[in-house]
C-alpha atoms as a PDB file:
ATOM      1  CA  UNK A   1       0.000   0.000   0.000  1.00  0.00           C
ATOM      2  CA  UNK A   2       2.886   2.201   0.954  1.00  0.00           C
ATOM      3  CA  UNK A   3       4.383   2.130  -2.462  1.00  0.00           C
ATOM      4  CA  UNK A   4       0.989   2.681  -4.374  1.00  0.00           C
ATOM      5  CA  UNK A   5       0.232   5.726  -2.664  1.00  0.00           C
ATOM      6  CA  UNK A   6       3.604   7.184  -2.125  1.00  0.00           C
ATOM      7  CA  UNK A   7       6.255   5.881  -4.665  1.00  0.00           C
ATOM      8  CA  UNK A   8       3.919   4.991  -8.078  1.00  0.00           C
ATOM      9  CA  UNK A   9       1.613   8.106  -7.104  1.00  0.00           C
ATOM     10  CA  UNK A  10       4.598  10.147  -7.295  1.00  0.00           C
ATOM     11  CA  UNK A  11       6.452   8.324 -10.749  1.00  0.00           C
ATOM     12  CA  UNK A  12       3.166   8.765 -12.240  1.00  0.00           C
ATOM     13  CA  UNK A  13       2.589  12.391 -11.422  1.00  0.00           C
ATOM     14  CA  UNK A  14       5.890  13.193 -12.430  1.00  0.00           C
ATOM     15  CA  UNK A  15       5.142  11.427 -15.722  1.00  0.00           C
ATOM     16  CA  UNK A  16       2.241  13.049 -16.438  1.00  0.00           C
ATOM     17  CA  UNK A  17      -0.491  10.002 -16.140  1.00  0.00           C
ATOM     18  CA  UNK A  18      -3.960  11.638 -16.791  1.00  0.00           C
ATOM     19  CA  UNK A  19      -5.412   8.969 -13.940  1.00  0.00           C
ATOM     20  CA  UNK A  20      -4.536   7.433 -10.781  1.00  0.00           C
ATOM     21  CA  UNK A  21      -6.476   4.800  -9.673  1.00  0.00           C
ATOM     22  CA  UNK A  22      -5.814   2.719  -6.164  1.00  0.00           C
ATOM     23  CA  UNK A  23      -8.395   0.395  -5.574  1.00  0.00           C
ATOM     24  CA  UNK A  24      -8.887  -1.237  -2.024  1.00  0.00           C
ATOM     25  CA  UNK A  25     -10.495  -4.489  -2.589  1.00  0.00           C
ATOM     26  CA  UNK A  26     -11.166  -5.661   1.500  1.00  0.00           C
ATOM     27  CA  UNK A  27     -12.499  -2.042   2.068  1.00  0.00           C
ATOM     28  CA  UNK A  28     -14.669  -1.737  -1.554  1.00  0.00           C
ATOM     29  CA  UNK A  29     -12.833   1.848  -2.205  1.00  0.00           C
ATOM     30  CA  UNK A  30     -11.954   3.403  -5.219  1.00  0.00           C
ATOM     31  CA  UNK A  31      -9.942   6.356  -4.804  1.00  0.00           C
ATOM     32  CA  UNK A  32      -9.267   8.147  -8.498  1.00  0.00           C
ATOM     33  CA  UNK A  33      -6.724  10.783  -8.924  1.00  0.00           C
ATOM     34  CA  UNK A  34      -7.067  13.236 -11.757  1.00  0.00           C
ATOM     35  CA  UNK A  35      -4.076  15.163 -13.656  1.00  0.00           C
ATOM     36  CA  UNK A  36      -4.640  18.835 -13.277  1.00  0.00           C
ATOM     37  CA  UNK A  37      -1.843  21.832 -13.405  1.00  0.00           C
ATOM     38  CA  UNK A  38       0.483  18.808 -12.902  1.00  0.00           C
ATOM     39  CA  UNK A  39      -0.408  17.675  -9.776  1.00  0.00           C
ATOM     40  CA  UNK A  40      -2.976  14.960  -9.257  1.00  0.00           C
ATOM     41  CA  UNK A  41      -6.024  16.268  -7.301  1.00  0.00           C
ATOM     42  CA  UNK A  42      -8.473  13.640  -6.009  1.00  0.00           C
ATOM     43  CA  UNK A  43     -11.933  13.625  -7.789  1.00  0.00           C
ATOM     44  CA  UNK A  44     -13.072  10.154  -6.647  1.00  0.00           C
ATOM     45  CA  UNK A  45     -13.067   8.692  -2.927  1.00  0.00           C
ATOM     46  CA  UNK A  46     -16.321   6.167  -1.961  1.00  0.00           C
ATOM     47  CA  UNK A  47     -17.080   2.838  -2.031  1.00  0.00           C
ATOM     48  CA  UNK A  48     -20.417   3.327  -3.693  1.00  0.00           C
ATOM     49  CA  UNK A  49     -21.410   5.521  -6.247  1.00  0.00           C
ATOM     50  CA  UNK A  50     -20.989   6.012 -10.149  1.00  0.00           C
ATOM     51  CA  UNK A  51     -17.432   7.164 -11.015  1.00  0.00           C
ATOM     52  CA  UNK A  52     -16.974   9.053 -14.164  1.00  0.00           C
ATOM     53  CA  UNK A  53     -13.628   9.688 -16.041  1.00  0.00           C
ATOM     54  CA  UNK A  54     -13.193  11.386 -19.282  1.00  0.00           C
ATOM     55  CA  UNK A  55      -9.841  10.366 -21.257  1.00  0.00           C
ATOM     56  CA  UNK A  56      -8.249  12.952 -23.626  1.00  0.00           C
ATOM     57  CA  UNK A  57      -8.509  10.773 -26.428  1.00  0.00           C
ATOM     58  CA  UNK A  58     -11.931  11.586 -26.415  1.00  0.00           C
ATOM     59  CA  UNK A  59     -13.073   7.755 -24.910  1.00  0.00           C
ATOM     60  CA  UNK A  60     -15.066   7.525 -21.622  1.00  0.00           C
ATOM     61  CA  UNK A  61     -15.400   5.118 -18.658  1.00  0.00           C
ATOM     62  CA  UNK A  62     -18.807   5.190 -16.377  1.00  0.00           C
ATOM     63  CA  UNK A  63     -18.945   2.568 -13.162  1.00  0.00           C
ATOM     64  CA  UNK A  64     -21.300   1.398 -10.986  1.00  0.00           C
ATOM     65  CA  UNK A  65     -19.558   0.574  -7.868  1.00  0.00           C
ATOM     66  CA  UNK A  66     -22.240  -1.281  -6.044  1.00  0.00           C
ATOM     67  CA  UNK A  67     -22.582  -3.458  -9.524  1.00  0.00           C
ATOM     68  CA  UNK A  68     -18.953  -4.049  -9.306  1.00  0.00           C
ATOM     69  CA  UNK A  69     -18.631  -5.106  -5.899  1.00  0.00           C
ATOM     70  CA  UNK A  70     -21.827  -7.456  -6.804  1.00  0.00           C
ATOM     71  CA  UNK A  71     -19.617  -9.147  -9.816  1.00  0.00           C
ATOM     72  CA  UNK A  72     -16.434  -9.565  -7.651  1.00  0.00           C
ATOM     73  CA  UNK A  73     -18.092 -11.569  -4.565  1.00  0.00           C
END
């Protein structure tokens, strides 16, 4: 966990990754990290919910949480 949020959260900042995703499987949280001014400022944090995220390439990703959760037990 300590190298997800610390170590790849920074290498992937620095690289300029449009998304950050760290998903907590026991706990059923999604935490999403957007790219903005260069630093990553979080726009997702729940463990139900519909997450949105908009790619620059134009494509787009919607998620039902509790539906996911559902599929992985």
């Amino acid at each position: 966990v300590f190298k997800d949020e610390n170590i790849k959260f920074a290498i992937y900042q620095q690289e300029g990754v449009d998304f950050y995703v760290l998903i907590y499987p026991k706990e059923r949280r999604v935490k999403v990290y957007k790219l903005t001014n260069g630093h990553y400022v979080k726009v997702f944090d729940d463990v139900k919910g519909m997450l949105e995220m908009e790619f620059q390439s134009g494509c787009s990703l919607e998620l039902d949480l509790e539906k996911l959760w559902e599929e992985v037990i």
